[in-house]
N, C-alpha and C. Protein backbone atom coordinates (compact mmCIF):
# COMPACT_ATOMS: atom_id res chain seq x y z
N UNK A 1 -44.93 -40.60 174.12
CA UNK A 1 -45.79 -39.47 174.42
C UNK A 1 -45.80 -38.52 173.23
N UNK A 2 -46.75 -38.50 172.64
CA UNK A 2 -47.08 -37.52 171.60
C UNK A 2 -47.28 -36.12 172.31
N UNK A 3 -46.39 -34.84 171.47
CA UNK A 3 -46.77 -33.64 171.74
C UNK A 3 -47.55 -32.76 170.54
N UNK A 4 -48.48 -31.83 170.80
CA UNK A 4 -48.77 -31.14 169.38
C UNK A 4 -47.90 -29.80 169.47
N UNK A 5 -47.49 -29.07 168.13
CA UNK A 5 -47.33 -28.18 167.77
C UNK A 5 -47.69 -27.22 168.37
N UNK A 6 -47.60 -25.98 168.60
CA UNK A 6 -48.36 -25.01 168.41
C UNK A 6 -48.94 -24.48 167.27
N UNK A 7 -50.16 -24.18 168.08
CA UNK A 7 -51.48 -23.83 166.35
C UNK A 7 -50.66 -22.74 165.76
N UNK A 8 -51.36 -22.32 164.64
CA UNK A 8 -50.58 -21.32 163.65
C UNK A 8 -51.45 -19.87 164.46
N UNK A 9 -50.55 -19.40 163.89
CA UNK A 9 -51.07 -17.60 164.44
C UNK A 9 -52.73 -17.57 163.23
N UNK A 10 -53.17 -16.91 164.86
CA UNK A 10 -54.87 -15.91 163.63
C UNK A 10 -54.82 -15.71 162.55
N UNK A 11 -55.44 -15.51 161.36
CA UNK A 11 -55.27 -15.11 159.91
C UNK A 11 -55.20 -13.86 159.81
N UNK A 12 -56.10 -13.16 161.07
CA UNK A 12 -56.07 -11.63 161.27
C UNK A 12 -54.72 -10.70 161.26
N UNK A 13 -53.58 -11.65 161.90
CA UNK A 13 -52.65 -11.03 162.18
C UNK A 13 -51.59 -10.43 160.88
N UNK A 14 -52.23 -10.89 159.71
CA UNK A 14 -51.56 -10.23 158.31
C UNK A 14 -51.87 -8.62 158.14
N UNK A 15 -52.95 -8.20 159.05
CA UNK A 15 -53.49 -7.00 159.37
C UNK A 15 -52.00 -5.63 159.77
N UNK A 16 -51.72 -6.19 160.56
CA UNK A 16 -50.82 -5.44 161.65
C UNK A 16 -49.22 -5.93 161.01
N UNK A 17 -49.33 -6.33 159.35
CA UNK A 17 -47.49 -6.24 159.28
C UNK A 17 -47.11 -5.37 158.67
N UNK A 18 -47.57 -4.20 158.42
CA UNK A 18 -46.84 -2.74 158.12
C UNK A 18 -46.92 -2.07 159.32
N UNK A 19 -47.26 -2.48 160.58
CA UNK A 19 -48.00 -1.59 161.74
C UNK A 19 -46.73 -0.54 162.15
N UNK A 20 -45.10 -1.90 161.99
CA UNK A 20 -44.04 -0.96 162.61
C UNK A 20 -43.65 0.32 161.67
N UNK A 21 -43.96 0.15 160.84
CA UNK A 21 -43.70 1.49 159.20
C UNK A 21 -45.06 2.44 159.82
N UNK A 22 -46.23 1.96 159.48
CA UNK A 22 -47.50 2.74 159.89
C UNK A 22 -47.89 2.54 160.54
N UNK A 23 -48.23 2.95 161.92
CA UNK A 23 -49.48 2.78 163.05
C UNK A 23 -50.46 2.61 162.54
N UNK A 24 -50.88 3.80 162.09
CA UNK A 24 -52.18 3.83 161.54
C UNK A 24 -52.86 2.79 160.42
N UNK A 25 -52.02 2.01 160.14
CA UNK A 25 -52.53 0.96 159.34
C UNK A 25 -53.36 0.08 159.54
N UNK A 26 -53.01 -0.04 160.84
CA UNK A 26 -53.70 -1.30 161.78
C UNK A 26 -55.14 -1.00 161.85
N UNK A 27 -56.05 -1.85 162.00
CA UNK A 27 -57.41 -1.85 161.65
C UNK A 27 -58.28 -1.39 163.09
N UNK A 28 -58.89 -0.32 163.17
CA UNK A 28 -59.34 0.60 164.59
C UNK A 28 -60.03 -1.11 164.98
N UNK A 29 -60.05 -0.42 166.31
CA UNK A 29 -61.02 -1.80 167.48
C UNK A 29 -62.29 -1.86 167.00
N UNK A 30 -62.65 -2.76 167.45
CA UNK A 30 -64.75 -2.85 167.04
C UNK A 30 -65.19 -1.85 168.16
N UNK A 31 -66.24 -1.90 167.68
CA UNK A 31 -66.98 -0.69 168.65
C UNK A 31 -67.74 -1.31 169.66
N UNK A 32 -67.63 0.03 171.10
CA UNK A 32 -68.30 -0.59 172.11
C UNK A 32 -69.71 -1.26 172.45
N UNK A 33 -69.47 -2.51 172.84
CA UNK A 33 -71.32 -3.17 172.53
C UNK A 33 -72.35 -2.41 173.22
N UNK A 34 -73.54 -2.32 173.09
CA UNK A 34 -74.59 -1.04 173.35
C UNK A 34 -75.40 -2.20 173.61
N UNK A 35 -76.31 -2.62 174.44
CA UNK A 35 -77.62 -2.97 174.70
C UNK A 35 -77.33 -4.17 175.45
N UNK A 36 -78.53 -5.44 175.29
CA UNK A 36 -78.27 -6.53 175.47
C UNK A 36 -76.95 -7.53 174.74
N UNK A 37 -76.61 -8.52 175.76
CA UNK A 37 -75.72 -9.26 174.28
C UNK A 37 -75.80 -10.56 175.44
N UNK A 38 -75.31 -11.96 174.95
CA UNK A 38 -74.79 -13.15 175.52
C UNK A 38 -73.38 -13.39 176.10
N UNK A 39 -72.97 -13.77 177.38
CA UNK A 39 -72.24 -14.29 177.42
C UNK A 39 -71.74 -15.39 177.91
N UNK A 40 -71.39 -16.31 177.62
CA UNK A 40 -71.52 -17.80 178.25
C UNK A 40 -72.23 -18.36 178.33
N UNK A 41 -73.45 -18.07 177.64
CA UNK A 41 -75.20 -18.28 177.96
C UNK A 41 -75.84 -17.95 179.02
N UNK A 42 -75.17 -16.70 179.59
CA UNK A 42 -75.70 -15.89 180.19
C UNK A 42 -76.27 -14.20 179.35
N UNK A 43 -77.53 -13.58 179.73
CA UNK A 43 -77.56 -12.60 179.14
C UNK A 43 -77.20 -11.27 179.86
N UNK A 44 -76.77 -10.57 179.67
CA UNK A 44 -76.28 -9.26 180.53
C UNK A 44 -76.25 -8.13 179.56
N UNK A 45 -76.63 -6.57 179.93
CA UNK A 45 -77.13 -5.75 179.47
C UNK A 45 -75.90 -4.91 179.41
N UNK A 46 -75.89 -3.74 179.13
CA UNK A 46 -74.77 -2.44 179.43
C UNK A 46 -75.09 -1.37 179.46
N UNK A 47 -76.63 -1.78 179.87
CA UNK A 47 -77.28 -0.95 180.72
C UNK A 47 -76.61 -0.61 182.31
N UNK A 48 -76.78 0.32 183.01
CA UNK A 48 -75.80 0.35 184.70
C UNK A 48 -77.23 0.81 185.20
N UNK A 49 -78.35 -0.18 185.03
CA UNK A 49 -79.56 -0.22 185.77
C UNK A 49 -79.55 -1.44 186.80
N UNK A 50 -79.77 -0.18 188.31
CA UNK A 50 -80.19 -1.44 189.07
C UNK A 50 -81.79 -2.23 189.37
N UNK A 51 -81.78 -3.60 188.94
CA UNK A 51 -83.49 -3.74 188.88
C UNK A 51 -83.92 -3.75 189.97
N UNK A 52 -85.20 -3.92 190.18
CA UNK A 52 -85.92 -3.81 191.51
C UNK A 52 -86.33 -5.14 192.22
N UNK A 53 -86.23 -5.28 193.28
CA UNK A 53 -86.58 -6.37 193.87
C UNK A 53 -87.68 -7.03 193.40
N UNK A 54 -88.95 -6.70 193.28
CA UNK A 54 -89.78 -7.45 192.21
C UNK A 54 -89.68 -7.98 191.07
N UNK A 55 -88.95 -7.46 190.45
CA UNK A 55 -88.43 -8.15 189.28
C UNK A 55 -87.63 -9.17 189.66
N UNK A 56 -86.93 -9.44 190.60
CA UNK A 56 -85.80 -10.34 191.28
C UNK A 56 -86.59 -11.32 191.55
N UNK A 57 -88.06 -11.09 191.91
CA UNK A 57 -88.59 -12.16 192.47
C UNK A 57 -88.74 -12.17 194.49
N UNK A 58 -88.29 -10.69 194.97
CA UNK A 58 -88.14 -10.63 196.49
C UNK A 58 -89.17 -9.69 196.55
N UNK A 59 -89.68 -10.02 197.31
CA UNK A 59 -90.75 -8.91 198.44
C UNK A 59 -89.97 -7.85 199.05
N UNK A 60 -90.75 -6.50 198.50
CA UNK A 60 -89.91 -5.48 199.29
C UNK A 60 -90.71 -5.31 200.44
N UNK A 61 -89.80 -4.70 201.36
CA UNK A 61 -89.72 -4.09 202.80
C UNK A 61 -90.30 -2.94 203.04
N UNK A 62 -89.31 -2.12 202.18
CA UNK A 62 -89.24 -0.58 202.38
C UNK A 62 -90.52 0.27 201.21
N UNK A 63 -91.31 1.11 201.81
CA UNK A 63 -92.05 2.15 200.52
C UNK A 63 -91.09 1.92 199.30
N UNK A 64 -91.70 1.95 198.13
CA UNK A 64 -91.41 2.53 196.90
C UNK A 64 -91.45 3.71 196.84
N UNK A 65 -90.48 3.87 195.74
CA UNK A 65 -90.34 5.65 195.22
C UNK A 65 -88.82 6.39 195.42
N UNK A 66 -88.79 7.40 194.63
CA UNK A 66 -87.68 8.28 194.28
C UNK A 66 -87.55 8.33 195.67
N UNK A 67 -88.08 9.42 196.62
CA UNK A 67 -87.54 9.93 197.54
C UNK A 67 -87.57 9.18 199.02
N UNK A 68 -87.05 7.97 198.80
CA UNK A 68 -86.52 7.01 199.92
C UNK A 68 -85.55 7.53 201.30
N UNK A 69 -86.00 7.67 202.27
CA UNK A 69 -84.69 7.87 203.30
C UNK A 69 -84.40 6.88 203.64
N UNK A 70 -83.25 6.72 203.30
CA UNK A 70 -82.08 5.94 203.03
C UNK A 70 -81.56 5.16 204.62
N UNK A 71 -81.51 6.13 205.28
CA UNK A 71 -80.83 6.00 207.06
C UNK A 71 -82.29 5.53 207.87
N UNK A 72 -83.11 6.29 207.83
CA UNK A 72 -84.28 5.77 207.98
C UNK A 72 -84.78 3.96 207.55
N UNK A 73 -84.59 3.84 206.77
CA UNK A 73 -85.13 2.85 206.16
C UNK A 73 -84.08 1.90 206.80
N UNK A 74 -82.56 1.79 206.94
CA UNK A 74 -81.51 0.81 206.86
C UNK A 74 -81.85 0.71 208.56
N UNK A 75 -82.16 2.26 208.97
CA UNK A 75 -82.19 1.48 210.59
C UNK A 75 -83.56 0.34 210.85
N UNK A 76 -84.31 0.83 210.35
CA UNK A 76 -85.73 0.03 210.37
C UNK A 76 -85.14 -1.07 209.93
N UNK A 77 -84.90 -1.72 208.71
CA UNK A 77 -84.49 -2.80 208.67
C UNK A 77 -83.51 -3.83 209.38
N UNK A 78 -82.61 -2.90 210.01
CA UNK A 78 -81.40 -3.48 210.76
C UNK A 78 -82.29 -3.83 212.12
N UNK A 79 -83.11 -2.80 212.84
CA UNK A 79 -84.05 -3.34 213.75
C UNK A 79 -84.59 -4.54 213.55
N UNK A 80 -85.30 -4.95 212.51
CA UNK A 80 -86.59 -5.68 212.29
C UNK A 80 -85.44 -7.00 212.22
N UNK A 81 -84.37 -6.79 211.40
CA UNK A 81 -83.41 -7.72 211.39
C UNK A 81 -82.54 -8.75 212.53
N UNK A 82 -82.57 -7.78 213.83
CA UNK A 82 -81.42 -8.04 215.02
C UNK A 82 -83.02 -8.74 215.33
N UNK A 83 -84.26 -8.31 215.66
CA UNK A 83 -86.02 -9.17 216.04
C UNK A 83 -85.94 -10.11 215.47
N UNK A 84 -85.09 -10.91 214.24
CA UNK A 84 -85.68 -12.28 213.58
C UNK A 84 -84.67 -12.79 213.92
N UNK A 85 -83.59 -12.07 214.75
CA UNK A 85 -82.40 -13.09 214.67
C UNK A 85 -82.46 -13.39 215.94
N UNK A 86 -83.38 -12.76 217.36
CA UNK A 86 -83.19 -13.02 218.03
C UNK A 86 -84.55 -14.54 218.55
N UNK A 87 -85.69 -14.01 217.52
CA UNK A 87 -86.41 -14.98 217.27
C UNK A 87 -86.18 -16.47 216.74
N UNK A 88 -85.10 -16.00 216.02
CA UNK A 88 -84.44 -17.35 215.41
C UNK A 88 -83.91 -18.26 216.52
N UNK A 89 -83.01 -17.48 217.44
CA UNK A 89 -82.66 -18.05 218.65
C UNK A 89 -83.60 -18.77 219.65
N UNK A 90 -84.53 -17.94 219.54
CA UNK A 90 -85.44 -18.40 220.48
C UNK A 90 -86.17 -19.65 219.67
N UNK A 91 -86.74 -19.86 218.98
CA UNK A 91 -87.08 -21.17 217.68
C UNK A 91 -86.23 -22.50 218.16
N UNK A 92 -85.02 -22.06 217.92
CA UNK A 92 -83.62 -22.71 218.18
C UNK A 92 -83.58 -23.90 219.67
N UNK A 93 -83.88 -22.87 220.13
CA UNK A 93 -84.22 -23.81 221.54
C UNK A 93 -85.30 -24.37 222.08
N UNK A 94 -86.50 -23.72 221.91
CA UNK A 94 -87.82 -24.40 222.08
C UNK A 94 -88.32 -25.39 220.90
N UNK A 95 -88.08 -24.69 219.38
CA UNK A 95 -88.87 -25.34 218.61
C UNK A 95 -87.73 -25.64 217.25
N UNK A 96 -86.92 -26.84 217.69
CA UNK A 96 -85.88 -26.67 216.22
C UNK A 96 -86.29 -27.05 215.07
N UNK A 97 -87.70 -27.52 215.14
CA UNK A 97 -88.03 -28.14 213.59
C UNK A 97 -88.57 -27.06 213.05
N UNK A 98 -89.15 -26.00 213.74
CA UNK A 98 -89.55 -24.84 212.69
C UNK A 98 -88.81 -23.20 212.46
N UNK A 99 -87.48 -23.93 212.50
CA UNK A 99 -86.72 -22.41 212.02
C UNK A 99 -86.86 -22.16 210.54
N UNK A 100 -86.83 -23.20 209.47
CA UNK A 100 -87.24 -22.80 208.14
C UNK A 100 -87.65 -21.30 207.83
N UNK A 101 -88.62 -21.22 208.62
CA UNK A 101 -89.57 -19.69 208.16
C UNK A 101 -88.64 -18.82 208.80
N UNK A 102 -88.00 -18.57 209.52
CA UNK A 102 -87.72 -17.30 210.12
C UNK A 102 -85.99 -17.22 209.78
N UNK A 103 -85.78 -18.58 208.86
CA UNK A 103 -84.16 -18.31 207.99
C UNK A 103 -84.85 -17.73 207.08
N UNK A 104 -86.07 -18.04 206.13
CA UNK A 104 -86.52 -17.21 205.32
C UNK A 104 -86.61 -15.71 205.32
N UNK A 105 -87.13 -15.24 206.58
CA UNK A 105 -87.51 -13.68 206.72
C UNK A 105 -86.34 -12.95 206.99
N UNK A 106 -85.00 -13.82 207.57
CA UNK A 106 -83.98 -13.33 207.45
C UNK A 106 -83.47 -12.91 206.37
N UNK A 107 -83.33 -14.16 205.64
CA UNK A 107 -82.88 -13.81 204.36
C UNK A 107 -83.51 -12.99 203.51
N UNK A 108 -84.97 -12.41 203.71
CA UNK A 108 -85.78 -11.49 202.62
C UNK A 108 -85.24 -10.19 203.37
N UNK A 109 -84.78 -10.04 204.74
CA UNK A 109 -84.27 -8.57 205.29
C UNK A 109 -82.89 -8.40 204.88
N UNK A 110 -82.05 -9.42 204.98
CA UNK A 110 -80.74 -9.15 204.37
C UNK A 110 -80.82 -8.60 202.99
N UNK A 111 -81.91 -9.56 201.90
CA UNK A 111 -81.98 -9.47 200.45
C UNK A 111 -82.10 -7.86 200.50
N UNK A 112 -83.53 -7.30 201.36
CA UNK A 112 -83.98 -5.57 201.29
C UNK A 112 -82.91 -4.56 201.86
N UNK A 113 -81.97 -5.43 202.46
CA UNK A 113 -80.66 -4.55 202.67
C UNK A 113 -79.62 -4.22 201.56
N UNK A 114 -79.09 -5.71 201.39
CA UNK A 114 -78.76 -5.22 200.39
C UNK A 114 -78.88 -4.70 199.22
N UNK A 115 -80.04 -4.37 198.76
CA UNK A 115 -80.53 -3.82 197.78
C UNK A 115 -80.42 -2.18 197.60
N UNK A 116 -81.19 -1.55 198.63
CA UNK A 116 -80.95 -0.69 199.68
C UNK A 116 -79.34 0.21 199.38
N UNK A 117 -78.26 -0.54 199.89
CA UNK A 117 -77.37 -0.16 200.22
C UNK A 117 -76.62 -0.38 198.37
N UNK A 118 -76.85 -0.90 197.55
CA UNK A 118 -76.61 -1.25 196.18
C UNK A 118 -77.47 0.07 195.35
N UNK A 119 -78.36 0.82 195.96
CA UNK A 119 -79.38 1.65 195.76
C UNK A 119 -78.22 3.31 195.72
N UNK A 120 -77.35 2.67 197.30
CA UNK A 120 -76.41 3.91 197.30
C UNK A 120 -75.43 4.24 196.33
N UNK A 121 -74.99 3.00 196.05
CA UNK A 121 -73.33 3.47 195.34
C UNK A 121 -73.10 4.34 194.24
N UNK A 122 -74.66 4.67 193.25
CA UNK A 122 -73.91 6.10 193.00
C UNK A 122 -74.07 6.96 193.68
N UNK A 123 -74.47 7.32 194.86
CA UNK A 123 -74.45 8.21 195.84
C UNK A 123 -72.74 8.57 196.34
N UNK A 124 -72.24 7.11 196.52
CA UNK A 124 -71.26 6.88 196.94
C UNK A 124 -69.81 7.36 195.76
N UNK A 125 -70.11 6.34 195.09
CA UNK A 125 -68.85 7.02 193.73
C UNK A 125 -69.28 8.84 193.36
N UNK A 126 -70.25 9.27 193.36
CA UNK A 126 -69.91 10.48 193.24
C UNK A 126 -69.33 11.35 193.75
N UNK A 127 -69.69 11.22 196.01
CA UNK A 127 -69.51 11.37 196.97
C UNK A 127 -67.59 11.29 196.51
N UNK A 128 -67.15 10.20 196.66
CA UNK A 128 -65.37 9.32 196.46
C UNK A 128 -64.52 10.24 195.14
N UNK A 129 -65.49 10.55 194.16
CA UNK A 129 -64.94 11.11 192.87
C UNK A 129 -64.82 12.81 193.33
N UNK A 130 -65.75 13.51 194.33
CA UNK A 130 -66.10 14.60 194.77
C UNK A 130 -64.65 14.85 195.65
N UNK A 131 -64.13 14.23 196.26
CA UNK A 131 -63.57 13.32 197.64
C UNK A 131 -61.88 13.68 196.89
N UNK A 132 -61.94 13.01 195.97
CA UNK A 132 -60.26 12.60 194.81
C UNK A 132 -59.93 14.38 194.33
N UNK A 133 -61.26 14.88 193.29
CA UNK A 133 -60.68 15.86 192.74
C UNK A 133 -60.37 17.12 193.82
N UNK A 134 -61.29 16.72 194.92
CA UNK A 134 -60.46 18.02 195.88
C UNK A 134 -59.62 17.73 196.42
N UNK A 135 -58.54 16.41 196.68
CA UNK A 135 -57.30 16.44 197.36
C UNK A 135 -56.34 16.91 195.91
N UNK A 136 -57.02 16.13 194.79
CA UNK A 136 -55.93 16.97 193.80
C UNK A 136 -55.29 18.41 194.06
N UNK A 137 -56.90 19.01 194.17
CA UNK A 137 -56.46 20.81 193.88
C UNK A 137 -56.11 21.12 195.26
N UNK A 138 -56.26 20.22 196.26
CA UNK A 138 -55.36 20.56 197.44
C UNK A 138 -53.76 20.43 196.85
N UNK A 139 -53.38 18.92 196.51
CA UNK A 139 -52.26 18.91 196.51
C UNK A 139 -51.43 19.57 195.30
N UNK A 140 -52.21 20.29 194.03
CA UNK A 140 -51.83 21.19 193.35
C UNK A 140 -51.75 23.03 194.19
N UNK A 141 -52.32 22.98 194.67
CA UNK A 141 -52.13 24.42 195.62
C UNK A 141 -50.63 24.34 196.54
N UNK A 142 -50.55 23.01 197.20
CA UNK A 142 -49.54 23.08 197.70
C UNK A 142 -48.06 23.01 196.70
N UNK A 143 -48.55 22.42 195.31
CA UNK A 143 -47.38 22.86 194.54
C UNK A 143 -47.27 23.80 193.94
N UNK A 144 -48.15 24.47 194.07
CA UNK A 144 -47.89 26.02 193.32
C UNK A 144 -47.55 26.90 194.74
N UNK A 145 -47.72 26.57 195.58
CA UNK A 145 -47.24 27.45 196.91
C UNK A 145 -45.87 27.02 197.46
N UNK A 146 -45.34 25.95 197.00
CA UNK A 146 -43.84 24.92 197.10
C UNK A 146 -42.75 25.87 195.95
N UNK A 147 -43.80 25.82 194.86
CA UNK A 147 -42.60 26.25 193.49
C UNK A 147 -42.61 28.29 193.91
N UNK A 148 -43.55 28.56 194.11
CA UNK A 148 -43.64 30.02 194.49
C UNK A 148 -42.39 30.41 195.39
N UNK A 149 -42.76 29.50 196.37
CA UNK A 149 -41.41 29.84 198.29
C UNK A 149 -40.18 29.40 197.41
N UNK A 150 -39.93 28.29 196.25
CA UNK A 150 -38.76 28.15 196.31
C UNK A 150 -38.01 29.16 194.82
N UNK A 151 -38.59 29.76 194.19
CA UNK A 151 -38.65 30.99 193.42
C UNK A 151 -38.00 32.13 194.20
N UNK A 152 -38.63 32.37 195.65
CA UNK A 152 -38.91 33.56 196.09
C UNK A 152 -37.10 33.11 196.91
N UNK A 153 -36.97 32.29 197.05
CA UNK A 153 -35.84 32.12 197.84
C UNK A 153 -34.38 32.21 196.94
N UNK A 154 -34.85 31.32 195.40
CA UNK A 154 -33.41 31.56 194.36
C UNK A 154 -33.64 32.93 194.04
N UNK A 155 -34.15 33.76 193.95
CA UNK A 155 -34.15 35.27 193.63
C UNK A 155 -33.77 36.16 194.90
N UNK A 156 -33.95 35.09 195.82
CA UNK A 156 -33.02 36.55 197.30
C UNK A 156 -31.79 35.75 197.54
N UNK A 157 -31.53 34.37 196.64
CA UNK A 157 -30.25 33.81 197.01
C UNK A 157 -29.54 34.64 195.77
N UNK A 158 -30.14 34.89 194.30
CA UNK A 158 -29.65 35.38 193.23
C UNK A 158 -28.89 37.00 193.83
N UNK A 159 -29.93 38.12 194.45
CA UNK A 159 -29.61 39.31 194.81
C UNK A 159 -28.82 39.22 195.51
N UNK A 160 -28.46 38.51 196.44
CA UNK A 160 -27.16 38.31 197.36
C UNK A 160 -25.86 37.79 196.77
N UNK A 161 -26.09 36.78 195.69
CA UNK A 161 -24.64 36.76 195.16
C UNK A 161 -24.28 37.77 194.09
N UNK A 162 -25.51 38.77 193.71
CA UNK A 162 -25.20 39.55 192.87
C UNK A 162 -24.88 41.07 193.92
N UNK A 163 -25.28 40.96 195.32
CA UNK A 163 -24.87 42.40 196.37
C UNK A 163 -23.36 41.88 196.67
N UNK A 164 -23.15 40.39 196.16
CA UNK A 164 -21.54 40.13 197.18
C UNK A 164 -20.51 40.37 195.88
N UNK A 165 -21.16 39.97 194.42
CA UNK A 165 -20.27 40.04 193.10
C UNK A 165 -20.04 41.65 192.88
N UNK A 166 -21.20 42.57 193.44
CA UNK A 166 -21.04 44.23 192.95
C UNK A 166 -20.12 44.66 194.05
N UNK A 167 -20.28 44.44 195.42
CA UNK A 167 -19.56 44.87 196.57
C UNK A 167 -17.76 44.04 196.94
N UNK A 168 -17.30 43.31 195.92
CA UNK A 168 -16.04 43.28 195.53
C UNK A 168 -15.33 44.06 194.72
């Protein structure tokens, strides 16, 4: 049984042999990629745009436009949704060769859901980030109101061993 070696180290790594003498020697990172790029032979952007169902290739559901209600719209869909599923059922038993179409319309209400609800999440991370920094300054209040009481207590424990050190 033949084994191989291990390969030789990167050529790069002649970079980083003063690093323990100088940090700063070492050669800064590449810079963060900006736009389109490949990966795997896939293409992906760094853009944090979500595209629109037409572009996806799905039929939307819901109006277009900025000012979407959100709750509005998810109940309508969740309605129209629980109607194809119960249609589906009904297909199911009278007519099983033609459910095709109505797995389809399912799947185009799930697709407008989730889209929808992918529509929220910066609603959501701002909402969660809004959410974090006020338990901070909660739980910083309670340490500045912790270190205060226990201040206020070594200074009336201090005056007392200093009323019991004068009154000997």
């Amino acid at each position: 049984m033949a084994t191989a070696t291990y390969p030789p180290p990167p050529p790069f790594y002649k970079l980083y042999k003063d690093y323990s003498q100088d940090p700063d020697s070492a050669p800064s990172p590449p810079p963060p990629i900006q736009g389109p790029y490949v990966l795997y032979g896939a293409s992906y952007t760094t853009d944090d745009v979500l595209p629109g169902l037409e572009e996806q290739g799905v039929r939307q559901l819901y109006p277009k436009g900025p000012n979407i209600d959100f709750k509005k719209q998810l109940k309508s869909l969740n309605r129209e949704l629980q109607l194809h599923l119960l249609e589906l059922a009904d297909v199911l038993v009278e007519r099983p060769s033609q459910y095709a179409r109505r797995v389809e319309d399912i799947s185009l209400i799930f697709k407008n859901l989730h889209h929808l609800l992918n529509s929220l999440r910066p609603y959501q991370a701002r909402a969660t980030l809004i959410h974090i920094l006020e338990q901070q300054i909660e739980r910083r209040k309670q340490a500045v109101e912790d270190i205060s009481r226990r201040r206020e207590e070594a200074q009336r424990l201090l005056k007392e061993a200093l009323g019991t050190l004068d009154g000997q």
